[in-house]
N, C-alpha and C. Protein backbone atom coordinates (compact mmCIF):
# COMPACT_ATOMS: atom_id res chain seq x y z
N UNK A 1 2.17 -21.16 26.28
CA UNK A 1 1.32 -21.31 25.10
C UNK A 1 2.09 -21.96 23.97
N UNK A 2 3.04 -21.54 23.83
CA UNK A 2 3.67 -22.12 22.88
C UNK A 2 4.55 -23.06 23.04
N UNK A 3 4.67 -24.10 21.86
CA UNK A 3 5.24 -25.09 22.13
C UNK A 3 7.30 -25.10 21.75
N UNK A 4 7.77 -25.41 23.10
CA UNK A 4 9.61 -24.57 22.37
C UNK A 4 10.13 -24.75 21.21
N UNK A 5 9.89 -26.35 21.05
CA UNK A 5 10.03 -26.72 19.83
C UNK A 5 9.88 -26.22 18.36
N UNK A 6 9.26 -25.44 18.53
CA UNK A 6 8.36 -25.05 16.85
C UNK A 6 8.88 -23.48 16.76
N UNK A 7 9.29 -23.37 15.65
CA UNK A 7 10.05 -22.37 14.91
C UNK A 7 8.80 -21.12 14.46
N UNK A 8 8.55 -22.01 13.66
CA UNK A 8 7.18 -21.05 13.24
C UNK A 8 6.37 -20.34 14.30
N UNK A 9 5.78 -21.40 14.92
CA UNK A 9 5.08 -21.00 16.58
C UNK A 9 5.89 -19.91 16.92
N UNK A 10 7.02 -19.91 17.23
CA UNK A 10 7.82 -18.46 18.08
C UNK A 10 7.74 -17.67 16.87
N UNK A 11 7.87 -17.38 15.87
CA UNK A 11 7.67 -16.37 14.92
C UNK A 11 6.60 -15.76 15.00
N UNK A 12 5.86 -16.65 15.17
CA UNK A 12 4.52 -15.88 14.89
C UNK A 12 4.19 -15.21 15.78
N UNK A 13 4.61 -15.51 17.14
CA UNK A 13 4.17 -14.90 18.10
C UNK A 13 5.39 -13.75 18.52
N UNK A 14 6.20 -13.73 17.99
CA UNK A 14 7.61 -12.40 17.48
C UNK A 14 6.73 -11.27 16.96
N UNK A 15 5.91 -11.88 15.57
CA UNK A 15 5.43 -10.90 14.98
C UNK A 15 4.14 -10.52 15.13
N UNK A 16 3.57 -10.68 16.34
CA UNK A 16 2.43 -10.50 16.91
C UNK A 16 1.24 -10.94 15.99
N UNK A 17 1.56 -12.17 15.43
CA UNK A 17 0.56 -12.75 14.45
C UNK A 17 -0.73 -13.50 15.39
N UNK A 18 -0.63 -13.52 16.70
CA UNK A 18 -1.72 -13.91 17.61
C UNK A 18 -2.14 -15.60 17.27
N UNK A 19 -0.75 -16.45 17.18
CA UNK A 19 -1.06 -18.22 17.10
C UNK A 19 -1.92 -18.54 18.11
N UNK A 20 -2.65 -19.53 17.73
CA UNK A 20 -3.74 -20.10 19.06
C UNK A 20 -3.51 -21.42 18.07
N UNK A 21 -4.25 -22.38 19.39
CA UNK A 21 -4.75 -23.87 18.79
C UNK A 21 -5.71 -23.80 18.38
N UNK A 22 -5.91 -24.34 17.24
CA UNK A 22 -7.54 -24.31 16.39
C UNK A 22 -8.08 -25.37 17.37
N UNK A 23 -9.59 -24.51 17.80
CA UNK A 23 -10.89 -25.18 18.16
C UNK A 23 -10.89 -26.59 17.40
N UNK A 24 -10.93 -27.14 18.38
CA UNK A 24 -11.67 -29.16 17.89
C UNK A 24 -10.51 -29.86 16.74
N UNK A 25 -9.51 -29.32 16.90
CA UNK A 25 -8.53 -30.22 16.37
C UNK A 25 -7.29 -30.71 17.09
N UNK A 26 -6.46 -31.27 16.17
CA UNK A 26 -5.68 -31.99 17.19
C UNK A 26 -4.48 -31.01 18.00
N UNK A 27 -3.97 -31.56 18.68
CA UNK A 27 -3.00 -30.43 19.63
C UNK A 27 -1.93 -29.62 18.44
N UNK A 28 -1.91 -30.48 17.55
CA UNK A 28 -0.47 -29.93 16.66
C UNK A 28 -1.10 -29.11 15.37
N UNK A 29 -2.66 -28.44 15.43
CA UNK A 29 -3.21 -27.68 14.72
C UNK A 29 -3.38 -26.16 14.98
N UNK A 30 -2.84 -25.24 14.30
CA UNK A 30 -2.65 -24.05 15.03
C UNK A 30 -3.14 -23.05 14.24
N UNK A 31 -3.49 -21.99 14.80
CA UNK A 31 -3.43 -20.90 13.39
C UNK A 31 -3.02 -19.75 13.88
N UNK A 32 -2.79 -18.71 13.13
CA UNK A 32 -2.73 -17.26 13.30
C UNK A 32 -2.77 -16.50 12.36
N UNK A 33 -3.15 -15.08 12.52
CA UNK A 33 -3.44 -13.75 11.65
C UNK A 33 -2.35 -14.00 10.84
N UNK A 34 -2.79 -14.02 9.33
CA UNK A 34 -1.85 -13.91 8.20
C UNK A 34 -1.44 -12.32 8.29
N UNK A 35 0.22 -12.08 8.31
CA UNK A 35 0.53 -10.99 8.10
C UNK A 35 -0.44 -9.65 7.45
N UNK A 36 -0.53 -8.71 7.79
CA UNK A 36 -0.88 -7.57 7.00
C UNK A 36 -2.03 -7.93 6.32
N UNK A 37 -3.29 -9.09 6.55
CA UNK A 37 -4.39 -8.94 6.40
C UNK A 37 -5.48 -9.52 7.27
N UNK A 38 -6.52 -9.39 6.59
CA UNK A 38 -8.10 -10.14 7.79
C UNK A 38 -8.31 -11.33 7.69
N UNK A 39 -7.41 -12.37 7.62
CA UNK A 39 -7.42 -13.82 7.38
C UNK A 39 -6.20 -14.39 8.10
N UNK A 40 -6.48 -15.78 7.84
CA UNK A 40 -5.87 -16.46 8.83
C UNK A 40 -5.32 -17.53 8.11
N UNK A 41 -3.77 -18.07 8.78
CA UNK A 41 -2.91 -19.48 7.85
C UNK A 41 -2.93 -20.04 8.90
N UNK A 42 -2.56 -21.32 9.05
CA UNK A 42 -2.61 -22.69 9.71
C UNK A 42 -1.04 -23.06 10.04
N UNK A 43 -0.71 -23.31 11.03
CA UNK A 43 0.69 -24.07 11.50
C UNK A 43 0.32 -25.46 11.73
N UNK A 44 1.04 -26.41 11.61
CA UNK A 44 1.33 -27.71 11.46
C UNK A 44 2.40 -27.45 12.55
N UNK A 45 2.45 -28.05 13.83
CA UNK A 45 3.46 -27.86 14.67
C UNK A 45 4.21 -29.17 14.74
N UNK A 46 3.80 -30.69 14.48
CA UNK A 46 4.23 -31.60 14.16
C UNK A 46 5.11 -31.45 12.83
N UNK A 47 4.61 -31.10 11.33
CA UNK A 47 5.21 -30.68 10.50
C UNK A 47 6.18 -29.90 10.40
N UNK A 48 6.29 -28.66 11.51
CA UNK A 48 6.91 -27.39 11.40
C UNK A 48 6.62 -26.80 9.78
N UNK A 49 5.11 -26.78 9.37
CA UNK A 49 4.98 -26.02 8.03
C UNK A 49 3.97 -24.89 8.58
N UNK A 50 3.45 -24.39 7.83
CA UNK A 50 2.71 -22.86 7.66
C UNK A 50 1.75 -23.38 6.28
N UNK A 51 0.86 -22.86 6.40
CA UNK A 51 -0.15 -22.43 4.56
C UNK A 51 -0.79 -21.56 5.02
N UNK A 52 -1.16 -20.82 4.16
CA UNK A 52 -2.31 -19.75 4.03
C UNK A 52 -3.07 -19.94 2.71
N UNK A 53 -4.45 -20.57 2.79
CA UNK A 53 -4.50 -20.88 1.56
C UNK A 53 -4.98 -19.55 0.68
N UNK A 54 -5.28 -18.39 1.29
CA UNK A 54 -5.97 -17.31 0.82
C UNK A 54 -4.51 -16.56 -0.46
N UNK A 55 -3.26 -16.71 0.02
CA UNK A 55 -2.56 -16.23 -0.27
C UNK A 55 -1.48 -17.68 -1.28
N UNK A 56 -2.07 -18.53 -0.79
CA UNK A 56 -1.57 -19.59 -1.61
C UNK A 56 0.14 -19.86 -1.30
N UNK A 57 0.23 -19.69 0.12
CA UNK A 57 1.53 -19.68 0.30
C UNK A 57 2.31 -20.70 1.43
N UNK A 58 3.28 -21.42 1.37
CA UNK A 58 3.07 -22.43 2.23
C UNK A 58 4.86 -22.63 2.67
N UNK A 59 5.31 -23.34 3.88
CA UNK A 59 6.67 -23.92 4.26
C UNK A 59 6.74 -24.06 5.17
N UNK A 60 7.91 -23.84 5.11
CA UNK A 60 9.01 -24.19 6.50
C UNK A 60 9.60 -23.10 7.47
N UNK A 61 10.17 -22.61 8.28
CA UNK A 61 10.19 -21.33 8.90
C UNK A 61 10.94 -20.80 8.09
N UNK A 62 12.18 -20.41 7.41
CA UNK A 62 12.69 -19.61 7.02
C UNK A 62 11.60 -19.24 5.80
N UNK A 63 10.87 -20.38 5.23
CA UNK A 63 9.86 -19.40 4.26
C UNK A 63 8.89 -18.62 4.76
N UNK A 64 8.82 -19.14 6.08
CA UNK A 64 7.67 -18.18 6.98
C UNK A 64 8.36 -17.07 7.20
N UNK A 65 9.70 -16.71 7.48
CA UNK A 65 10.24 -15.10 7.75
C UNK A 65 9.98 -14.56 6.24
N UNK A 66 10.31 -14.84 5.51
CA UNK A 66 10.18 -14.90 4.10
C UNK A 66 9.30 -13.77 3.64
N UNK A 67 8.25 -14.86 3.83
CA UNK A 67 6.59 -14.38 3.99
C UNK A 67 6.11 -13.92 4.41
N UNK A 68 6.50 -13.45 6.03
CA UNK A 68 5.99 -11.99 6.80
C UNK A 68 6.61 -10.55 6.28
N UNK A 69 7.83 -11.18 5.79
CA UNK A 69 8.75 -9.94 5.85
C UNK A 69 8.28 -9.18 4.13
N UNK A 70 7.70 -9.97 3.21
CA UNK A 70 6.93 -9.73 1.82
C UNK A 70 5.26 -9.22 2.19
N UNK A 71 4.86 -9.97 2.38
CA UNK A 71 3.63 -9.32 3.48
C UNK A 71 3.34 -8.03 4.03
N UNK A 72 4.54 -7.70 4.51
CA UNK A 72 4.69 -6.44 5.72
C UNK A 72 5.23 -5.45 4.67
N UNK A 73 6.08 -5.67 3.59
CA UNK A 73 6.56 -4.97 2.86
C UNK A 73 5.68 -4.35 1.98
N UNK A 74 4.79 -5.05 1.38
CA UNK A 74 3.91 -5.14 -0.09
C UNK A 74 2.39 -3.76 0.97
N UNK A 75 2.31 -4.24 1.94
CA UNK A 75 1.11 -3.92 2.98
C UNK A 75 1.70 -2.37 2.90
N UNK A 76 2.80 -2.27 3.31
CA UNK A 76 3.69 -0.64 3.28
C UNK A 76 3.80 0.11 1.91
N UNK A 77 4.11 -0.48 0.74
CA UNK A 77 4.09 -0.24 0.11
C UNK A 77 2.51 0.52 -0.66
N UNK A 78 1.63 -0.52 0.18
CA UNK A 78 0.35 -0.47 -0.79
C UNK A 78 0.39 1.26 0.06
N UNK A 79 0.00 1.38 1.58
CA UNK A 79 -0.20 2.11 2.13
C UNK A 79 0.12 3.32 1.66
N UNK A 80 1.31 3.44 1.65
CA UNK A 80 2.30 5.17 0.46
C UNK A 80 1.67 5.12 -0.79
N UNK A 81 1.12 4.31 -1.54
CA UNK A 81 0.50 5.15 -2.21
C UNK A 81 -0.61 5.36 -1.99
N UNK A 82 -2.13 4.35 -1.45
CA UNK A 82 -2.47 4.86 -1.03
C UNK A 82 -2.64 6.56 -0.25
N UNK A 83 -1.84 6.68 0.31
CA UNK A 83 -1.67 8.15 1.10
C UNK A 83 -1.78 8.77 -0.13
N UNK A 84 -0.51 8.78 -0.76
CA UNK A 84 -0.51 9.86 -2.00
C UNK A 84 -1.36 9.41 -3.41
N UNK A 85 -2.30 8.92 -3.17
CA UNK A 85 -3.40 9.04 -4.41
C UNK A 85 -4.40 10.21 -3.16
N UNK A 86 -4.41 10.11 -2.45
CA UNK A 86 -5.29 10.87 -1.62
C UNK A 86 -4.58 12.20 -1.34
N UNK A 87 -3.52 11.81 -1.18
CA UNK A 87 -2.90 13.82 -0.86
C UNK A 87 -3.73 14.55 -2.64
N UNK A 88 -3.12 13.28 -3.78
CA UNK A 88 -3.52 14.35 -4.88
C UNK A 88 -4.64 14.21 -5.02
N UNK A 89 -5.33 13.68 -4.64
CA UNK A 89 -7.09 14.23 -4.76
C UNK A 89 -7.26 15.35 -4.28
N UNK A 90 -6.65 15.60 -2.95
CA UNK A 90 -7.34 16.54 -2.13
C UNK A 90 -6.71 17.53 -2.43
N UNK A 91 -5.69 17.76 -3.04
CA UNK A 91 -4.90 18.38 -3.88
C UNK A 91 -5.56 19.41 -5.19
N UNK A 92 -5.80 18.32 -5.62
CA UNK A 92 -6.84 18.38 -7.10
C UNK A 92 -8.23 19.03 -6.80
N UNK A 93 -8.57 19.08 -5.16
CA UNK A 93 -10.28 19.61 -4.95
C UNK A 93 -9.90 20.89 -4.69
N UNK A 94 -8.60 20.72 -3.77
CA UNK A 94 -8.30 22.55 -3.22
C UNK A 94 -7.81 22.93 -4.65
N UNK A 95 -7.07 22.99 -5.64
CA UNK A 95 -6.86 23.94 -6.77
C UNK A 95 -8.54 23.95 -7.28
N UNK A 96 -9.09 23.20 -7.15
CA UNK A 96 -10.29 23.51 -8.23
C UNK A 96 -11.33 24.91 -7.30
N UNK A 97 -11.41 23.71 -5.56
CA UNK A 97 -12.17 25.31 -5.08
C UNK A 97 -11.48 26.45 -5.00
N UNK A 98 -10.57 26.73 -5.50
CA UNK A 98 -9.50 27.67 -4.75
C UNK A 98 -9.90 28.80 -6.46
N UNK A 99 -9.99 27.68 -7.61
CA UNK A 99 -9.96 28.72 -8.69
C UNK A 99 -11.60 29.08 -9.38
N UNK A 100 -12.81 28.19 -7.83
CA UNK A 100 -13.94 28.85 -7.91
C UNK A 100 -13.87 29.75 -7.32
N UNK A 101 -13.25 30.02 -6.44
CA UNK A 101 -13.75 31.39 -5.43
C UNK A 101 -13.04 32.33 -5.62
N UNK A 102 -11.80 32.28 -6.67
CA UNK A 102 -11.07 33.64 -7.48
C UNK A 102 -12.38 34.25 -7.93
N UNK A 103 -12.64 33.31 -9.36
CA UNK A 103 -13.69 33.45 -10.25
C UNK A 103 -15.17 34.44 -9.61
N UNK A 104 -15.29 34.27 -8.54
CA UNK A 104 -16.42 34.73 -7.92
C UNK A 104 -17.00 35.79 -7.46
């Protein structure tokens, strides 16, 4: 599937970003799952570049490790707190039922 040549191409498929050839274009048009979301960036395999225009982010492979590895980070990051805005909600519901059913 992949072509040896292309840097990016093997990255992406390292980081289980799922590269394919884009439908009805030319052989050196590629895409795959933008890191850590529901969209998709474009490889240039002639170029050896990357864009994602959703994220407005674009290069050469070392900016593509770059960019997964910020991606994957920011995605983790969001996640922990996430979690802990939710531990203290649920936090915040058990003290409240906890000091209805003293009351009761």
């Amino acid at each position: 599937m992949a072509n040896k040549d292309s840097e990016i191409l093997d990255l992406a498929q390292q980081f289980g970003l799922n590269p394919r050839q884009c439908p009805d274009c030319p052989p050196n048009a590629w895409m795959a799952r933008c890191p850590a979301s529901q969209h998709y960036l474009f490889i240039d395999l002639e170029k050896e570049l990357y864009y994602c225009g959703w994220c407005k982010r674009g290069g050469g492979p070392s900016s593509f490790l770059d960019f997964v590895e910020e991606r994957e980070e920011r995605a983790k990051r969001w996640r922990e707190e996430y979690a802990a805005e939710q531990i203290a909600r649920s936090t915040g519901s058990l003290a409240h039922w906890g000091k209805k059913s003293i009351k009761s």
